[in-house]
PDB file of N, CA and C in Angstrom:
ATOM      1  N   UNK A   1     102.289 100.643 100.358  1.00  0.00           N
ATOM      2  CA  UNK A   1     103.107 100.810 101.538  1.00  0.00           C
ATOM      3  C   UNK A   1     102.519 101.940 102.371  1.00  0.00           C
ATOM      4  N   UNK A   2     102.135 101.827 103.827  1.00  0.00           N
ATOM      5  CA  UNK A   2     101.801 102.734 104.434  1.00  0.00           C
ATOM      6  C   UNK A   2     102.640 103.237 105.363  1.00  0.00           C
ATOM      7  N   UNK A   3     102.956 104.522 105.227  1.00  0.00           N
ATOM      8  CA  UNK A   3     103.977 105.438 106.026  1.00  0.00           C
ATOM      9  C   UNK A   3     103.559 105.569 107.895  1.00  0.00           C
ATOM     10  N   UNK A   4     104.262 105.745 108.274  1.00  0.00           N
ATOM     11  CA  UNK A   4     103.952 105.843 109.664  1.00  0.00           C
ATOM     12  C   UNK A   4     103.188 107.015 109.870  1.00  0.00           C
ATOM     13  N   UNK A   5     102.308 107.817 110.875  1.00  0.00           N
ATOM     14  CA  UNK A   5     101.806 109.353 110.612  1.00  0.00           C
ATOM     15  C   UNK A   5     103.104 110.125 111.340  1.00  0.00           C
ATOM     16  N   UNK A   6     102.779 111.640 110.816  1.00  0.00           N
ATOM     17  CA  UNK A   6     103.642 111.894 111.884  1.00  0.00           C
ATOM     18  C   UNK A   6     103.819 111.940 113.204  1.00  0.00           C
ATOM     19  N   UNK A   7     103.040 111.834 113.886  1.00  0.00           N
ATOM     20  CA  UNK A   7     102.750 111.741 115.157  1.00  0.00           C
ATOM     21  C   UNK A   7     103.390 110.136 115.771  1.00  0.00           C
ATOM     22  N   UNK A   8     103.387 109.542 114.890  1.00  0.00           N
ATOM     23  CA  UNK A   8     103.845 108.174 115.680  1.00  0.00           C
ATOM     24  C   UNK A   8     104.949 108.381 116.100  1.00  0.00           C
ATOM     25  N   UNK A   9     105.045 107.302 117.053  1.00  0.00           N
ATOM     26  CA  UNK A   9     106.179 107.081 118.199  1.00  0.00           C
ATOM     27  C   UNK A   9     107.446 106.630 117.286  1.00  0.00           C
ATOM     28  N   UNK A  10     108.151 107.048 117.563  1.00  0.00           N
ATOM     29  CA  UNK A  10     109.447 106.300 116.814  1.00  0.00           C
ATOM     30  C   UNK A  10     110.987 106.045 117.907  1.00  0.00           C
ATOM     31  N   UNK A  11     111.293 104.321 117.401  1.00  0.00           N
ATOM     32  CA  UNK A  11     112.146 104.005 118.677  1.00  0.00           C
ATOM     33  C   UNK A  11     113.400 104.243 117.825  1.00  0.00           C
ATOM     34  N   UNK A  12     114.725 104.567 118.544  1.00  0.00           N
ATOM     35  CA  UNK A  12     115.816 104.653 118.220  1.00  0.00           C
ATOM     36  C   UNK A  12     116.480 102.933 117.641  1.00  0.00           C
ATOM     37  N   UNK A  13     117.409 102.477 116.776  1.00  0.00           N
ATOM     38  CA  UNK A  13     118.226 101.522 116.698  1.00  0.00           C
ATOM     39  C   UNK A  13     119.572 101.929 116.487  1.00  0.00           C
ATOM     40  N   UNK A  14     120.895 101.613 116.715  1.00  0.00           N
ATOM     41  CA  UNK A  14     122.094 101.340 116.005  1.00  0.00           C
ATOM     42  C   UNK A  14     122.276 100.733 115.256  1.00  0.00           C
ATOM     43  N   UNK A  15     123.148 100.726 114.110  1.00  0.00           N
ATOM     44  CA  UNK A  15     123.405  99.623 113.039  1.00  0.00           C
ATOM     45  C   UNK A  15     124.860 100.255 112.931  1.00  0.00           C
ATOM     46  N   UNK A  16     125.800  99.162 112.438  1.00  0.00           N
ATOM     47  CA  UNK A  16     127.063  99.482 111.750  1.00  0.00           C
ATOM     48  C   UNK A  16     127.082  99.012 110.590  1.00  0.00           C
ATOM     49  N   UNK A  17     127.940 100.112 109.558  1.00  0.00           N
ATOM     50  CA  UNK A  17     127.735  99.548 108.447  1.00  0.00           C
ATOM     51  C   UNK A  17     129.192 100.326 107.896  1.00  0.00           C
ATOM     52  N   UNK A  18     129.608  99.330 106.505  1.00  0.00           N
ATOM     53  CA  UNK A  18     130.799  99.649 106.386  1.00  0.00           C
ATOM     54  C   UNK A  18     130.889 101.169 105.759  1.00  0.00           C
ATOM     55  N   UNK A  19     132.639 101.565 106.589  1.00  0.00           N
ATOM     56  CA  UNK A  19     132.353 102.852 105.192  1.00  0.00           C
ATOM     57  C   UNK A  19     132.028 103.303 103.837  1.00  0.00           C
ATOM     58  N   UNK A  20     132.225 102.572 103.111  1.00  0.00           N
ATOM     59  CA  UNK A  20     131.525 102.930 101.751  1.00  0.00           C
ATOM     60  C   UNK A  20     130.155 103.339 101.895  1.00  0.00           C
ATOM     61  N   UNK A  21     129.394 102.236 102.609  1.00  0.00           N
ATOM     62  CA  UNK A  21     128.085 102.373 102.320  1.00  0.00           C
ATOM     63  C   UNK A  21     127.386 103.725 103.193  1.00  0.00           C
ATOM     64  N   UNK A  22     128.285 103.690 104.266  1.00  0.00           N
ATOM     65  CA  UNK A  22     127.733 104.819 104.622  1.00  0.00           C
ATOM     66  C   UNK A  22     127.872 106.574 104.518  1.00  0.00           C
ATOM     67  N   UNK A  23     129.418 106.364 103.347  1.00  0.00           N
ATOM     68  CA  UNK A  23     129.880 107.299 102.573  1.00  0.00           C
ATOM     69  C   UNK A  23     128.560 107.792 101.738  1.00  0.00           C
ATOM     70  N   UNK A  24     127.825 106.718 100.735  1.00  0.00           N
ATOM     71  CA  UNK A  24     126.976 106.584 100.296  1.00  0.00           C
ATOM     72  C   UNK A  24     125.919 106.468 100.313  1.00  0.00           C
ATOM     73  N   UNK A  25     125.387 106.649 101.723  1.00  0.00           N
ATOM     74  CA  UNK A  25     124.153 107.263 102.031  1.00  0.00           C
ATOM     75  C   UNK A  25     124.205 108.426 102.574  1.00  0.00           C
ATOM     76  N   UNK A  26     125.329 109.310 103.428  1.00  0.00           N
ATOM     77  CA  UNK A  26     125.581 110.478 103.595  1.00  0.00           C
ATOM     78  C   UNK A  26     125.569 111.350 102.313  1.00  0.00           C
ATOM     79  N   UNK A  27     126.174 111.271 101.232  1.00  0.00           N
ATOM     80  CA  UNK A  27     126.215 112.002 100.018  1.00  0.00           C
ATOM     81  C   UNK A  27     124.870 111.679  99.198  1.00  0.00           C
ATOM     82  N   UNK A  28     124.053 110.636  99.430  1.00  0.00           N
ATOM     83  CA  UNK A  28     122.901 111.223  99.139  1.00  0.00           C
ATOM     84  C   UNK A  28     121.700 111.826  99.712  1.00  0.00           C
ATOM     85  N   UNK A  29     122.052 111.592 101.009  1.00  0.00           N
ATOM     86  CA  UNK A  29     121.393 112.761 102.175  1.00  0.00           C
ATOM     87  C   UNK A  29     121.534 114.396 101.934  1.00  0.00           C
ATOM     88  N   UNK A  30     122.869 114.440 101.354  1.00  0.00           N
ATOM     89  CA  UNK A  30     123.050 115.518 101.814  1.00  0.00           C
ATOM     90  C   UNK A  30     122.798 116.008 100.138  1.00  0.00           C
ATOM     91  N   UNK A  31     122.920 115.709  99.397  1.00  0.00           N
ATOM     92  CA  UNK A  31     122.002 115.672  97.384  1.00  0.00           C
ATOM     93  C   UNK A  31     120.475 115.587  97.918  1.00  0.00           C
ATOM     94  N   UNK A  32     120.018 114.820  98.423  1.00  0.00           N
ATOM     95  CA  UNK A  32     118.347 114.942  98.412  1.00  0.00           C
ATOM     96  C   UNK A  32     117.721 115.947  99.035  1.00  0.00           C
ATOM     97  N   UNK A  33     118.905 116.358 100.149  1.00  0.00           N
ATOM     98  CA  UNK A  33     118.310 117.251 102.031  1.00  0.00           C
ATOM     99  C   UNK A  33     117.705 116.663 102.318  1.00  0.00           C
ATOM    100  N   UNK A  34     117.816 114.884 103.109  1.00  0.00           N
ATOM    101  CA  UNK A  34     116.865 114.141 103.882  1.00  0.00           C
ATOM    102  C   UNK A  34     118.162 113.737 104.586  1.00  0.00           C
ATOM    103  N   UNK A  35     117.332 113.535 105.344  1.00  0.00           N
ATOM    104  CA  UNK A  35     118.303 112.491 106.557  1.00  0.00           C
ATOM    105  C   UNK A  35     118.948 111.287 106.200  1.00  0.00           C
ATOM    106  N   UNK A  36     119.835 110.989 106.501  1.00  0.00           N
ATOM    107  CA  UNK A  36     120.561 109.313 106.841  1.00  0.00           C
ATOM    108  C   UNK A  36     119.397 108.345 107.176  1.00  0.00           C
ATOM    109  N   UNK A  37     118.698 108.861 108.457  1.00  0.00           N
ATOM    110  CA  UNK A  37     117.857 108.235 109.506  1.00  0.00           C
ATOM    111  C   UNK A  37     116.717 107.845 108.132  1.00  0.00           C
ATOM    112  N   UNK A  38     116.091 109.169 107.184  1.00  0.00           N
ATOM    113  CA  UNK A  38     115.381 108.835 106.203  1.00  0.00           C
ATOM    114  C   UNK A  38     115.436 107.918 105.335  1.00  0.00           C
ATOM    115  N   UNK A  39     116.233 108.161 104.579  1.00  0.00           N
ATOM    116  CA  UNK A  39     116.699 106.953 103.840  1.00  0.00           C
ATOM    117  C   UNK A  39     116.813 105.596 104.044  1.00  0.00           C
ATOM    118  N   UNK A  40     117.646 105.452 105.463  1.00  0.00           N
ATOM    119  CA  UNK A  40     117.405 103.820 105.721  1.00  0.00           C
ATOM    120  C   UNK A  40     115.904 104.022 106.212  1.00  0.00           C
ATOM    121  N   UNK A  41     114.983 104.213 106.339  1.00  0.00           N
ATOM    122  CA  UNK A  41     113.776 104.381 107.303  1.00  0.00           C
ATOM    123  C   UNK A  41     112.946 103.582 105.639  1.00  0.00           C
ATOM    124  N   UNK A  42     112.992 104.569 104.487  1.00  0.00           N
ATOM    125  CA  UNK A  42     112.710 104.578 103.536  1.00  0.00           C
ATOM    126  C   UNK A  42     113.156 103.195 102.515  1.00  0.00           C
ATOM    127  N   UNK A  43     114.376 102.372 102.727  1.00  0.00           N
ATOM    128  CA  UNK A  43     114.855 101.279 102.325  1.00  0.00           C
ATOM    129  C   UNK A  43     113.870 100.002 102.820  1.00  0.00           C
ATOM    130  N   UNK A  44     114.210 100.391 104.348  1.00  0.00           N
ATOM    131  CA  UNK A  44     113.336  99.437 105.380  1.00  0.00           C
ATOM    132  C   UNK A  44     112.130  99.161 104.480  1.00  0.00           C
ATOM    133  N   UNK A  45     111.738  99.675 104.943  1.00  0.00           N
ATOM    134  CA  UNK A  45     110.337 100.007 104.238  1.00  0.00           C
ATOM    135  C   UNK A  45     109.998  99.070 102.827  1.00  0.00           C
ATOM    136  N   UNK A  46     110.681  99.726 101.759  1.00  0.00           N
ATOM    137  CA  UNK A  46     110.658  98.755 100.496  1.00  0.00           C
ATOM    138  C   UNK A  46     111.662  97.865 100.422  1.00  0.00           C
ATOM    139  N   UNK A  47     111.771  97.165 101.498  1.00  0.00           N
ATOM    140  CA  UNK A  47     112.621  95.918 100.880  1.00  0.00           C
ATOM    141  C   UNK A  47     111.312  94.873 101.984  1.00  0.00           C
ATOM    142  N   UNK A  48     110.572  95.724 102.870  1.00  0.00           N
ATOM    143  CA  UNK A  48     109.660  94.947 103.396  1.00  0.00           C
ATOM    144  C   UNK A  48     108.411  94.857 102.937  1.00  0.00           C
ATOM    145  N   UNK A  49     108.339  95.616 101.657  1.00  0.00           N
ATOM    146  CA  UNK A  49     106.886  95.834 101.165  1.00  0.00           C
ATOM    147  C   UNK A  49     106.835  94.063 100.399  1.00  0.00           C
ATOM    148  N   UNK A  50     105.651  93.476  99.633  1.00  0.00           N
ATOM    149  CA  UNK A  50     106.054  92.371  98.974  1.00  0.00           C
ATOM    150  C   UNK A  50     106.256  92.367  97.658  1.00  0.00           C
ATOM    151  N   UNK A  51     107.378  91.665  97.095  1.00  0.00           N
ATOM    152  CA  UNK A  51     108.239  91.557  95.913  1.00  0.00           C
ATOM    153  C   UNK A  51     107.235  90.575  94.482  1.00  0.00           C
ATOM    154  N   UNK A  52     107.550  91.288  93.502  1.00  0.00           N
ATOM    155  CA  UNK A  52     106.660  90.429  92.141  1.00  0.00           C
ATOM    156  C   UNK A  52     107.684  89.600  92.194  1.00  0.00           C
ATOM    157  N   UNK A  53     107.501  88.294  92.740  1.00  0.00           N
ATOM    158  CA  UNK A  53     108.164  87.058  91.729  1.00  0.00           C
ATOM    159  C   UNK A  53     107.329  86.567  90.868  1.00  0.00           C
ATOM    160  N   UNK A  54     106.903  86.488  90.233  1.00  0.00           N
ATOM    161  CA  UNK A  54     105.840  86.039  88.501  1.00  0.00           C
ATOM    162  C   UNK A  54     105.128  87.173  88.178  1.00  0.00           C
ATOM    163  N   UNK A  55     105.045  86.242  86.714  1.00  0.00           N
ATOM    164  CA  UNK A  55     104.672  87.141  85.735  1.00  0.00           C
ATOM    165  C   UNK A  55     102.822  87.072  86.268  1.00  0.00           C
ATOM    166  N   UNK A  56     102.340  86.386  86.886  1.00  0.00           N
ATOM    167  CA  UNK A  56     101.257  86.410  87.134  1.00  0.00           C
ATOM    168  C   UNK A  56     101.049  87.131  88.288  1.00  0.00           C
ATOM    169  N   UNK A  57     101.445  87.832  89.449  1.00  0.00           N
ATOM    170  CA  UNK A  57     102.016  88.270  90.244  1.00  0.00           C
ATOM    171  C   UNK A  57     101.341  90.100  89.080  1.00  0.00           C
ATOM    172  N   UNK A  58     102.049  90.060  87.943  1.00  0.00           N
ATOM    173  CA  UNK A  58     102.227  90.999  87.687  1.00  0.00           C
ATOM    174  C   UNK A  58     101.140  91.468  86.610  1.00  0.00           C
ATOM    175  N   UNK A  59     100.673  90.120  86.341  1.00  0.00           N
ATOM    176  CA  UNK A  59      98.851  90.772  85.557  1.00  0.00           C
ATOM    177  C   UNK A  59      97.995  89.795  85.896  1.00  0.00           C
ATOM    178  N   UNK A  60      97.458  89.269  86.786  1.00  0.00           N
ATOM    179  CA  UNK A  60      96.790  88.528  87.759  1.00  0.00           C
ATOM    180  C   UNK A  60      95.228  88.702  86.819  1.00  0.00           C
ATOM    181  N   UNK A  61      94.887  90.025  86.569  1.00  0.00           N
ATOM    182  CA  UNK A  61      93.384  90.413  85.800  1.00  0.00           C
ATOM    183  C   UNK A  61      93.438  89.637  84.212  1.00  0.00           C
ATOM    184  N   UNK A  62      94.791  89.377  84.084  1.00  0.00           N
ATOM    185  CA  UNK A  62      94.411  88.588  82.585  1.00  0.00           C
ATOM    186  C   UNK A  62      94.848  87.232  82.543  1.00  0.00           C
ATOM    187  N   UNK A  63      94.877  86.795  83.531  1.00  0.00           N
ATOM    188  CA  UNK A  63      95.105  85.081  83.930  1.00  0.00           C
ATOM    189  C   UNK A  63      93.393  84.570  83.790  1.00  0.00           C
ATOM    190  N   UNK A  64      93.719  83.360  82.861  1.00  0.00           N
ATOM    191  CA  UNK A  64      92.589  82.585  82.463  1.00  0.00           C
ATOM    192  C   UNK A  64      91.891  83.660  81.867  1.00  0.00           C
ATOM    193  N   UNK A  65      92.087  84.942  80.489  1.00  0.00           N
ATOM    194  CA  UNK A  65      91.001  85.204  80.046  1.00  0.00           C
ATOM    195  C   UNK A  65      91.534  84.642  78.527  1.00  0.00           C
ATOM    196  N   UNK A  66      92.948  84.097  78.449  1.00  0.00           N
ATOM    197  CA  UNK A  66      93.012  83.663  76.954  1.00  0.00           C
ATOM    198  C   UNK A  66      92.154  82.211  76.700  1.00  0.00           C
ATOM    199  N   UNK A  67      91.867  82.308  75.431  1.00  0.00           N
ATOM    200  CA  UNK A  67      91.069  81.141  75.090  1.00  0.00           C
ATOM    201  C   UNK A  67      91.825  80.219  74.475  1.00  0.00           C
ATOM    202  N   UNK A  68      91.915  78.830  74.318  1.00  0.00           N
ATOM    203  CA  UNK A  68      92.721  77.825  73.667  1.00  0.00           C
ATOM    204  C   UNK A  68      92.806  76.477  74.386  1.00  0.00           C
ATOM    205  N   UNK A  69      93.527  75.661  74.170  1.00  0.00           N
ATOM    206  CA  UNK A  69      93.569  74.042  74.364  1.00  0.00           C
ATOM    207  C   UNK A  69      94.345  74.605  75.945  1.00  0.00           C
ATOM    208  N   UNK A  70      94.393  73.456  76.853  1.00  0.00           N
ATOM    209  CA  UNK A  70      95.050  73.031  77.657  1.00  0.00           C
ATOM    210  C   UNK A  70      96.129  72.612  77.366  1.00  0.00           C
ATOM    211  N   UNK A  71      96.119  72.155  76.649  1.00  0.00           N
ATOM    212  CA  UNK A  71      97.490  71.053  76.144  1.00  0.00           C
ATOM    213  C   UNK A  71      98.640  72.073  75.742  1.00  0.00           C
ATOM    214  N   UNK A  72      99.652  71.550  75.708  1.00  0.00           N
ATOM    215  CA  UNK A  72     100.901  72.145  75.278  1.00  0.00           C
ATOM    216  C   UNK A  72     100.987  72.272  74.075  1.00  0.00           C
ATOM    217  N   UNK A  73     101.994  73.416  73.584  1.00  0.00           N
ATOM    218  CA  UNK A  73     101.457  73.506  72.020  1.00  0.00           C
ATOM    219  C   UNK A  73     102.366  72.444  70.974  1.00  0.00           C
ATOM    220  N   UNK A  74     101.586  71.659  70.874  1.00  0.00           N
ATOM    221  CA  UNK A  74     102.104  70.992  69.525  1.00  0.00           C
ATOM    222  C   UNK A  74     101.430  71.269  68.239  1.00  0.00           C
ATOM    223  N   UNK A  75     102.100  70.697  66.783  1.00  0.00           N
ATOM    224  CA  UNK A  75     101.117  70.510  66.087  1.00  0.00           C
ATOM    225  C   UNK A  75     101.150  69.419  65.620  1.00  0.00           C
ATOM    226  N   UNK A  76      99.914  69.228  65.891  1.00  0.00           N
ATOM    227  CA  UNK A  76      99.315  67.423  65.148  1.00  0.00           C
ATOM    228  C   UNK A  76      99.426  66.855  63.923  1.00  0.00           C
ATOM    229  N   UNK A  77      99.356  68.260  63.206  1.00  0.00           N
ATOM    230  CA  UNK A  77      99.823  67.910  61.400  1.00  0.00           C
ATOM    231  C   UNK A  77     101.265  67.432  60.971  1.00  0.00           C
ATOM    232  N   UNK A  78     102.144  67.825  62.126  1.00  0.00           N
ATOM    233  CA  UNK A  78     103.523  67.402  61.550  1.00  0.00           C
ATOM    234  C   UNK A  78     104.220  66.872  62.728  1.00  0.00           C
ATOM    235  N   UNK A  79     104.435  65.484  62.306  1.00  0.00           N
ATOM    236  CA  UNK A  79     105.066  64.876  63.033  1.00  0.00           C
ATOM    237  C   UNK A  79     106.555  63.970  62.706  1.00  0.00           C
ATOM    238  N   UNK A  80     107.200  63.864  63.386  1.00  0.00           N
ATOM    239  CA  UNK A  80     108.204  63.230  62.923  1.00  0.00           C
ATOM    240  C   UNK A  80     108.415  62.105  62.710  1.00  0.00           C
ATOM    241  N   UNK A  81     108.251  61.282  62.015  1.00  0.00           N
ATOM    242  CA  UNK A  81     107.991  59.708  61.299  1.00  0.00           C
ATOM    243  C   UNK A  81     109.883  59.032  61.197  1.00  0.00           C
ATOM    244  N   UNK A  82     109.682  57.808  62.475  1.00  0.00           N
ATOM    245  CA  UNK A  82     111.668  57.146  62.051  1.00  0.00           C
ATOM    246  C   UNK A  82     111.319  56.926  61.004  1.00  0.00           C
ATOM    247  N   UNK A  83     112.612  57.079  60.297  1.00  0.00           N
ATOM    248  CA  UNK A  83     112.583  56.214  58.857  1.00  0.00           C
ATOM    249  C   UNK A  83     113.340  54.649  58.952  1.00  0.00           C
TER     250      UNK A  83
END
């Protein structure tokens, strides 16, 4: 995720949001000493960065280094015979 510098331009928005939530970002503004403005700035941010959905997603370097059949795992020695 790359942060804006400080020097960048930054535009104003409004948002409404219910009281709780914004009970709850004030009290942790004011626990961290960052801004309101920070925090959502900081949310933004990682909810826009991109998300692991798979497990491959999440070790990509060890996809295709296991060795073995294609096939699904059965075993050939035991099978189930109708009687």
């Amino acid at each position: 995720m790359q942060l804006p510098s400080p020097m960048a331009a930054m535009r104003g928005i409004t948002i409404k949001l219910p009281e709780p939530t914004l009970k709850r970002l004030r009290d942790e503004a004011r626990a961290t000493g960052r801004s309101v403005a920070d925090l959502v700035r900081e949310r933004l941010d990682a909810a826009a960065s991109p998300a692991v959905d798979s497990v491959h997603a999440l070790t990509p370097d060890l996809a295709g280094s296991l060795a073995g059949s294609r096939q699904s795992a059965t075993n050939q020695r035991r099978r189930f015979h109708k009687a």
